[in-house]
Protein backbone atom coordinates (compact mmCIF):
# COMPACT_ATOMS: atom_id res chain seq x y z
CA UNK A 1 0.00 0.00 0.00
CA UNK A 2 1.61 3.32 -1.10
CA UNK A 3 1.72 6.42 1.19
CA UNK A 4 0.75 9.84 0.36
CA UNK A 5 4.45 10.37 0.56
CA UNK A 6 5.02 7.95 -2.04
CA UNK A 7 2.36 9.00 -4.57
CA UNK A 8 3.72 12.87 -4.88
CA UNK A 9 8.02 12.41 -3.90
CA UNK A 10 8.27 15.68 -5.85
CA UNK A 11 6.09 17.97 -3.53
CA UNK A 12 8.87 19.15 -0.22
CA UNK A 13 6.88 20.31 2.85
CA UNK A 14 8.51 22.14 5.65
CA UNK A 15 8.46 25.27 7.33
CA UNK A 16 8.23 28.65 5.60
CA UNK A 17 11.93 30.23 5.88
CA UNK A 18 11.95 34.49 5.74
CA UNK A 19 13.30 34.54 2.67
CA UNK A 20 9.84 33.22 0.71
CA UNK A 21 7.24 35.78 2.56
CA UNK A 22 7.09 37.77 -0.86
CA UNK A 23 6.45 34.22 -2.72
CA UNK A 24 4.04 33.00 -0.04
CA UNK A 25 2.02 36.20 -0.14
CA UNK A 26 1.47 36.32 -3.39
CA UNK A 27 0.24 32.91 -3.41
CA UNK A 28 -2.56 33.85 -0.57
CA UNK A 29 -3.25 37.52 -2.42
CA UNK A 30 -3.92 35.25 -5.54
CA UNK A 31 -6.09 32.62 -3.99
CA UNK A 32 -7.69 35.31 -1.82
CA UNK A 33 -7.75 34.07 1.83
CA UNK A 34 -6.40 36.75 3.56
CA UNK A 35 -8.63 38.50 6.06
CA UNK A 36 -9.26 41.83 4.96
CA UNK A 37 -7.96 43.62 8.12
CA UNK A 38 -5.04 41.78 8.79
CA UNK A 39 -1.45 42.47 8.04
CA UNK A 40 -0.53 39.16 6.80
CA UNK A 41 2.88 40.15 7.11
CA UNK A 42 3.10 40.76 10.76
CA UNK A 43 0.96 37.66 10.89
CA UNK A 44 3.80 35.99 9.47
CA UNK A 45 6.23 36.93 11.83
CA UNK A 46 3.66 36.87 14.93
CA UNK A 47 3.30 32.78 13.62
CA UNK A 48 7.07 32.24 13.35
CA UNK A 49 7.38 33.61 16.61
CA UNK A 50 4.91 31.27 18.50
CA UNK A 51 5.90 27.47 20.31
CA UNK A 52 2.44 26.48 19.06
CA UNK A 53 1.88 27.64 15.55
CA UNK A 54 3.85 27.32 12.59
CA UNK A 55 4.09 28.33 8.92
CA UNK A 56 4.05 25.71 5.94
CA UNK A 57 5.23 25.79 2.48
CA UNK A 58 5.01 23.04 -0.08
CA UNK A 59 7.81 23.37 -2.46
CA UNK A 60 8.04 21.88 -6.02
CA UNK A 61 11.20 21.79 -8.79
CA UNK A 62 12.47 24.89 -6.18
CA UNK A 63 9.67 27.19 -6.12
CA UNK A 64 7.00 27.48 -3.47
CA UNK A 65 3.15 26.37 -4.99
CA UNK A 66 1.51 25.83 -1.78
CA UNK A 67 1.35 26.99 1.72
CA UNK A 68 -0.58 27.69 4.92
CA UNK A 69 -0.66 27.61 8.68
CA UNK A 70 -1.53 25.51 11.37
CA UNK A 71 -1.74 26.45 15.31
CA UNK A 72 -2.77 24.49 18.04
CA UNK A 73 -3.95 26.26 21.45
CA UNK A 74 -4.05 23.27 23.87
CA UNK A 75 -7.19 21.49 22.91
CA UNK A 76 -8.13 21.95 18.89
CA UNK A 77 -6.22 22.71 15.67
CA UNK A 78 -6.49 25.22 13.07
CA UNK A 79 -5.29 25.08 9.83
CA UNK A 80 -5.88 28.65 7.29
CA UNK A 81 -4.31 30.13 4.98
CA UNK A 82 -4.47 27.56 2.78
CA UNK A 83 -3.07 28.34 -0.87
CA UNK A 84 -2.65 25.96 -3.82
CA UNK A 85 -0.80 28.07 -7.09
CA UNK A 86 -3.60 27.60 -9.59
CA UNK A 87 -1.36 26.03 -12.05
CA UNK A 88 -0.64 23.24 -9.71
CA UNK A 89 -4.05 22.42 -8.37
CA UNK A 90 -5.59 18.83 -9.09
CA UNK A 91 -2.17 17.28 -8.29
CA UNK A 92 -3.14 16.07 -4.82
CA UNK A 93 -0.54 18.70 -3.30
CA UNK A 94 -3.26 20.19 -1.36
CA UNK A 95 -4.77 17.01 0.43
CA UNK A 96 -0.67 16.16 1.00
CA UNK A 97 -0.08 19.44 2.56
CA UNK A 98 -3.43 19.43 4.83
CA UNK A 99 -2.66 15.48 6.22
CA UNK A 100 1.00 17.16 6.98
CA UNK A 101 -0.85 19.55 9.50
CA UNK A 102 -2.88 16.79 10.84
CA UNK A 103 -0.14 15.13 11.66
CA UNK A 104 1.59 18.43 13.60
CA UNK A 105 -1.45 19.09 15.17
CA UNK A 106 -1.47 15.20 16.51
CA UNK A 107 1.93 15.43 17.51
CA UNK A 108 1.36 18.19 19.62
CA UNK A 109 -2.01 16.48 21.46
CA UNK A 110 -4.92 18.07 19.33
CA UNK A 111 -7.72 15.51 19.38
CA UNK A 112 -9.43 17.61 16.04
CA UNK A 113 -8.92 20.12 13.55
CA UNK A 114 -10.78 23.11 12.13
CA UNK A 115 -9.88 24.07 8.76
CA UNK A 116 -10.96 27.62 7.80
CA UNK A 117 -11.38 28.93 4.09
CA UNK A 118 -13.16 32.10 3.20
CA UNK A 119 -16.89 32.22 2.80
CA UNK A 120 -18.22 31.86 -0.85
CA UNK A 121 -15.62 29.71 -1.85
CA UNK A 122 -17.78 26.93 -3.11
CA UNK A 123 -14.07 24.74 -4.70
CA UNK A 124 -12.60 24.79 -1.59
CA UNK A 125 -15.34 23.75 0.46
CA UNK A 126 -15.66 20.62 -1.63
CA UNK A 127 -11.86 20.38 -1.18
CA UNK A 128 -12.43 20.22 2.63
CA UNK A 129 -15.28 18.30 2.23
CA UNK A 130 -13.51 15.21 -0.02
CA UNK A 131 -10.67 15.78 3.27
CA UNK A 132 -13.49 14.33 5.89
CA UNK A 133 -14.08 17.87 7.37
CA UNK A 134 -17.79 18.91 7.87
CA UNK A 135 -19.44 22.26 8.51
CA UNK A 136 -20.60 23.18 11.81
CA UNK A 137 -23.47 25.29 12.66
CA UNK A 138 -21.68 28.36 13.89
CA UNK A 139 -21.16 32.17 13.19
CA UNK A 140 -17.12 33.15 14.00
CA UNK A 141 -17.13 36.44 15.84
CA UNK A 142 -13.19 38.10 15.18
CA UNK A 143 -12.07 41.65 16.17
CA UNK A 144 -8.57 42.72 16.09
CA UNK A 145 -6.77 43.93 19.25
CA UNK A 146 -3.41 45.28 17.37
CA UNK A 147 -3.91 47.44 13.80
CA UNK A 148 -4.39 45.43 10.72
CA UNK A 149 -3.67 46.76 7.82
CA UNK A 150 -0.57 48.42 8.87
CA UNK A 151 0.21 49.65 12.80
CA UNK A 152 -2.16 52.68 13.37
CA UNK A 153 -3.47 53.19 16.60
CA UNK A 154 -6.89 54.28 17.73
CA UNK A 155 -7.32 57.62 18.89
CA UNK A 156 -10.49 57.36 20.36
CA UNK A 157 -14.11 58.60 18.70
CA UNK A 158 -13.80 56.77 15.74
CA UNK A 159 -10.19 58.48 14.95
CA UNK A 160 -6.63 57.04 13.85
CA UNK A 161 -3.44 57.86 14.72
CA UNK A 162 -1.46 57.98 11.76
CA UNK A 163 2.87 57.96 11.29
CA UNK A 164 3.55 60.09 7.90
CA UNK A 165 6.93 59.56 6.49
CA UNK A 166 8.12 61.83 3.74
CA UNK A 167 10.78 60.96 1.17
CA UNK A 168 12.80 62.96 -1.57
CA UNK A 169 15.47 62.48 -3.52
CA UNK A 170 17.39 65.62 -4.81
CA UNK A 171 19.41 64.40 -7.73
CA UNK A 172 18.49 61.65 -10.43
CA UNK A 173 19.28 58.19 -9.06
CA UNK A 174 21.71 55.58 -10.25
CA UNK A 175 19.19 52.75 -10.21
CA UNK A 176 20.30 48.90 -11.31
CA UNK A 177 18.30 48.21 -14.31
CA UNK A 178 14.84 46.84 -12.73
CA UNK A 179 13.10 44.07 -15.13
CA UNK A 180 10.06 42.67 -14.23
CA UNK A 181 9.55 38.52 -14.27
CA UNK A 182 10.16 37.23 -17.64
CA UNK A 183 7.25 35.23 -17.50
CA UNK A 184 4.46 37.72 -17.41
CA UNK A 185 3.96 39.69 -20.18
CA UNK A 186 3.28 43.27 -19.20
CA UNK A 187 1.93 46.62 -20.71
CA UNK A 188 2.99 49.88 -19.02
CA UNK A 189 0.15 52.60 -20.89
CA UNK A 190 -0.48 56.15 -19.50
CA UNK A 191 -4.03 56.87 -18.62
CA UNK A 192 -4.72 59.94 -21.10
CA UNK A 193 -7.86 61.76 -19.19
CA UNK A 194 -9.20 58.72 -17.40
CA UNK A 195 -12.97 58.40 -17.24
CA UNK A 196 -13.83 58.80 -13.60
CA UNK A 197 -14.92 55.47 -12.65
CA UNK A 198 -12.25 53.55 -13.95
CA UNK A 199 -9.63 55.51 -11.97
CA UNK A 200 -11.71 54.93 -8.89
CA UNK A 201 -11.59 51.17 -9.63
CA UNK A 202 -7.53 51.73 -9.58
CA UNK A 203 -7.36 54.14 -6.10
CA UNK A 204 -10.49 52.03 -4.50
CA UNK A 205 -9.14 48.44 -5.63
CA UNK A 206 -5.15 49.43 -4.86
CA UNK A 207 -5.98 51.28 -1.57
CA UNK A 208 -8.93 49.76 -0.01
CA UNK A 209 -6.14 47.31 2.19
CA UNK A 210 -4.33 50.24 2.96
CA UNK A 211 -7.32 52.49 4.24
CA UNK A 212 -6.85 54.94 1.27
CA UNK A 213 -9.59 57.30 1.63
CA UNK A 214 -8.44 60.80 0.54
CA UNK A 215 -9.61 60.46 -2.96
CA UNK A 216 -12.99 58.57 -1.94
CA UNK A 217 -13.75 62.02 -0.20
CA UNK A 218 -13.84 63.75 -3.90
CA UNK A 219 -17.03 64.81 -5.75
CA UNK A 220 -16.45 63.45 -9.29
CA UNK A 221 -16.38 66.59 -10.84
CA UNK A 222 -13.64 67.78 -8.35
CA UNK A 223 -11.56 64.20 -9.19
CA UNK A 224 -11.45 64.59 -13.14
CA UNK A 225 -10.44 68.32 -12.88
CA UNK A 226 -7.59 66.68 -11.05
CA UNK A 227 -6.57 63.86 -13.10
CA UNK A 228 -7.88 65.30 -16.54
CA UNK A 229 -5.01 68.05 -15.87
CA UNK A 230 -2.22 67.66 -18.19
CA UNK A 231 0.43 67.77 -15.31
CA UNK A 232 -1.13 64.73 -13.46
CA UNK A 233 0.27 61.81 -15.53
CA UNK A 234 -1.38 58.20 -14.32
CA UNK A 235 0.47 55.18 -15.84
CA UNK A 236 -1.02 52.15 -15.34
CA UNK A 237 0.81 48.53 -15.63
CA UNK A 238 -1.39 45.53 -16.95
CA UNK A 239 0.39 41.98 -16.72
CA UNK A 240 -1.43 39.10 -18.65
CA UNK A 241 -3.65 42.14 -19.93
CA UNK A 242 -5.39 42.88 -16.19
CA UNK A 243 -4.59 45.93 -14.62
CA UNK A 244 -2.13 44.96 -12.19
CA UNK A 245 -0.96 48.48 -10.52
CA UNK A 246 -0.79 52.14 -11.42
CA UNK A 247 1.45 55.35 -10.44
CA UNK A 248 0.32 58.77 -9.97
CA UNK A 249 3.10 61.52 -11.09
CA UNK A 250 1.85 65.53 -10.29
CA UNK A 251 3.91 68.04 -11.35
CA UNK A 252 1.35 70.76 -10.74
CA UNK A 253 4.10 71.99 -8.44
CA UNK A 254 6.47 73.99 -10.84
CA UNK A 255 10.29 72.53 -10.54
CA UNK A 256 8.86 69.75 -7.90
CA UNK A 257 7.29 66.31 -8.99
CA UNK A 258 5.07 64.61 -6.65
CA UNK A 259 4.78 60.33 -6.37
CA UNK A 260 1.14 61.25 -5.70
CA UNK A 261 0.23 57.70 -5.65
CA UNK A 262 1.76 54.55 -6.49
CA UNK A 263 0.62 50.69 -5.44
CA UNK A 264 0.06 47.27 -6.75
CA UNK A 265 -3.54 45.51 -7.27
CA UNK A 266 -3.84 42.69 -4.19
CA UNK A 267 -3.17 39.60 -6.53
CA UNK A 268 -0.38 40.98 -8.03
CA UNK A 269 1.52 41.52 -4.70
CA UNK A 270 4.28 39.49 -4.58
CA UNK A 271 5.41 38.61 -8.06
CA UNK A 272 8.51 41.63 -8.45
CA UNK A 273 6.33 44.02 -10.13
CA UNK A 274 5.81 46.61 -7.87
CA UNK A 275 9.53 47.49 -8.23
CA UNK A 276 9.38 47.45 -11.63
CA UNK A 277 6.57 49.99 -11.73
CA UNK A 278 8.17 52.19 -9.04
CA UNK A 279 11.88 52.22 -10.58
CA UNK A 280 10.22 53.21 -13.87
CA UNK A 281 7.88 56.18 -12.54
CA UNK A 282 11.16 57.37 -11.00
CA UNK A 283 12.78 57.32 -14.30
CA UNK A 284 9.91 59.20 -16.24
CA UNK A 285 9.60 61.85 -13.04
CA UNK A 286 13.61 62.43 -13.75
CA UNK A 287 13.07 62.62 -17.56
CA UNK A 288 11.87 66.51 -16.63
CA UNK A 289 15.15 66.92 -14.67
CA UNK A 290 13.06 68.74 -11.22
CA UNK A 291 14.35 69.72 -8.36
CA UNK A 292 13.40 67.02 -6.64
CA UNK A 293 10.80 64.32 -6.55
CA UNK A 294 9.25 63.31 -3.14
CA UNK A 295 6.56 60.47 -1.77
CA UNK A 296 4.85 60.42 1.07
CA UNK A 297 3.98 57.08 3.23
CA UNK A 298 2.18 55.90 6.98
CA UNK A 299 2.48 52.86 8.63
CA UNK A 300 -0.74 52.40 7.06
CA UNK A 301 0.78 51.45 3.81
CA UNK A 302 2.17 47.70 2.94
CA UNK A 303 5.02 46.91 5.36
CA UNK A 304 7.73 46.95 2.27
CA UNK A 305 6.55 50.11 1.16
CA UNK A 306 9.18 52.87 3.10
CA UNK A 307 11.91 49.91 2.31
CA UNK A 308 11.27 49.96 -1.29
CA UNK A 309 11.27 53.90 -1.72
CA UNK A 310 14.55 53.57 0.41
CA UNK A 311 16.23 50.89 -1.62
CA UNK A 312 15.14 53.08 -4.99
CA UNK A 313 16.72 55.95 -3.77
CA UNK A 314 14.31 58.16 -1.69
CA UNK A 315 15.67 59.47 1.59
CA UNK A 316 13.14 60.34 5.11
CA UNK A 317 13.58 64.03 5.53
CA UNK A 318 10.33 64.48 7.63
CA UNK A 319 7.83 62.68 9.85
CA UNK A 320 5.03 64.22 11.85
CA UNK A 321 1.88 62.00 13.23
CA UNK A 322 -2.10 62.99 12.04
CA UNK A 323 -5.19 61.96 13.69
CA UNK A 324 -7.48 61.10 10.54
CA UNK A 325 -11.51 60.49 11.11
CA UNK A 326 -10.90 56.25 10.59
CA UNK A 327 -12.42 55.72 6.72
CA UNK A 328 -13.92 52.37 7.95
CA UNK A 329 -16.02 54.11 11.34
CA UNK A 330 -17.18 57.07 8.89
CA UNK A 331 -18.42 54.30 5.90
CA UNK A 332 -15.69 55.77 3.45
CA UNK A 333 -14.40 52.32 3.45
CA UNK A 334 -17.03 49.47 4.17
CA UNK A 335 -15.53 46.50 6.89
């Protein structure tokens, strides 16, 4: 009688090393089983950090296709976070990585196992299902006690308490040349006078995890006087012909260029074209040779974002902290 471990030799589970968090995101932004508050990134470290939890990849031919994680606090077992890439599914790597969390749980004293998937997804019930797990009759409650979605803290009466870091560079960097992964085909295409709602699909779809809400505030007619201005360039990147990201350069301000906005879609997170994007909007903002070219970021924003400016070239010259009305207790952004 073969074992699981016999039928699929070329699947390697183990425990998620530091160095695949970008790969391992970008398989959960893809298969979209992130909670929508968290900071999976923090939850990452938080996981790595525990006796009782633990973070598991399934590697194949060198490259991480699977992954989840599995805790255990003293009486059941969880497994979430469960993430199959989609051009590996059907193989049986997801049933091989579940029974390997079974098997941690039961070495650890867990008598039974919960595994949670997002609601609506009707495939991976029936996954779970063909695994032996059932549903049970019950509503899960869940409210955060640090942040989510980045490190802001309350301020009382629906408020946040926001860290703003601003970044400039003075002179035109000497960036490496940044190419994005051979195997997506991209299109980098400037948004000439956007209609409206499609650049509120960009700002609302990019920013929503981030608790953008500045532009949400704007009457339409105030928005496209804004970005139907000449000066206000919007470039947006498609890979595989979706719109995958976009960056906002204003030079509204005379000899100073402004990274108004700049961010990736959620499922595109991950996969080395954020950099991309960024190092070429730095190269187009330095094409009309400013004075200087500055960003703005809060420990709202994705965890790599203030690295990423800094590794491109951009150096802190200010911070100051804001108390902002909290988009998600004033219904700019629904929870």
């Amino acid at each position: 009688m073969s074992t699981e471990d016999d039928e699929l030799p070329d699947l390697k589970i183990r425990p998620a090393e530091p160095a695949e968090d970008e790969a391992l995101l970008g398989l959960w932004h893809a298969a979209g089983v992130l909670a929508e508050r968290d900071d999976p990134l923090a939850d990452l470290k938080n996981f790595r950090a525990a006796s009782d939890a633990e973070v598991l990849v399934g590697v194949h031919g060198g490259e991480v296709i699977a992954g989840l994680c599995v805790a255990f606090d003293g009486g059941r077992g969880s497994i979430h976070n469960l993430a199959i890439d989609a051009g590996q599914r059907g193989r049986g790597y997801g049933r091989r990585l579940v029974r390997f969390a079974e098997r941690w749980l039961k070495e650890r004293g867990a008598e039974s196992a919960q595994l949670l998937i997002p609601a609506g997804k009707l495939e991976a019930r029936r996954f779970c299902e063909r695994l032996g797990y059932g549903t049970e009759p019950r509503h899960i409650m869940r409210r955060r006690l640090v942040g989510g979605k980045g490190e802001a803290s309350a301020a009382g009466d629906g408020k946040l308490e926001v860290a703003v870091t601003y970044l400039e560079m003075t002179e035109r960097p000497s960036l490496p040349q940044v190419l994005h992964p051979a195997e997506t085909t991209i299109a980098l295409l400037r948004a000439h006078n956007p209609p409206v709602p499609f650049y509120r699909f960009l700002y609302d779809t990019v920013g929503e995890p981030w608790l953008w809400y500045e532009r949400r505030l704007m009457a339409d007619a105030a928005l496209a006087r804004v970005i139907e201005d000449e000066r206000v360039e919007i470039y947006v990147l498609y890979a595989e012909g979706a719109p995958a990201g976009f960056a906002e350069l204003d030079r509204r301000q005379g000899s100073e260029i402004e990274l108004a906005y700049f961010g990736m879609m959620p499922f595109f997170i991950g996969r080395g074209l954020g950099r991309y994007l960024l190092a070429w909007a730095i190269e187009r903002a330095w094409s009309y040779e400013p004075r200087r070219l500055w960003v703005n970021t809060c420990n709202l924003d994705h965890p790599k974002a203030l690295p990423l400016y800094q590794q491109l070239g951009f150096k802190p010259y200010k911070q100051e902290k804001k108390v902002i009305d909290d988009p998600r207790v004033i219904g700019v952004i629904q929870v």
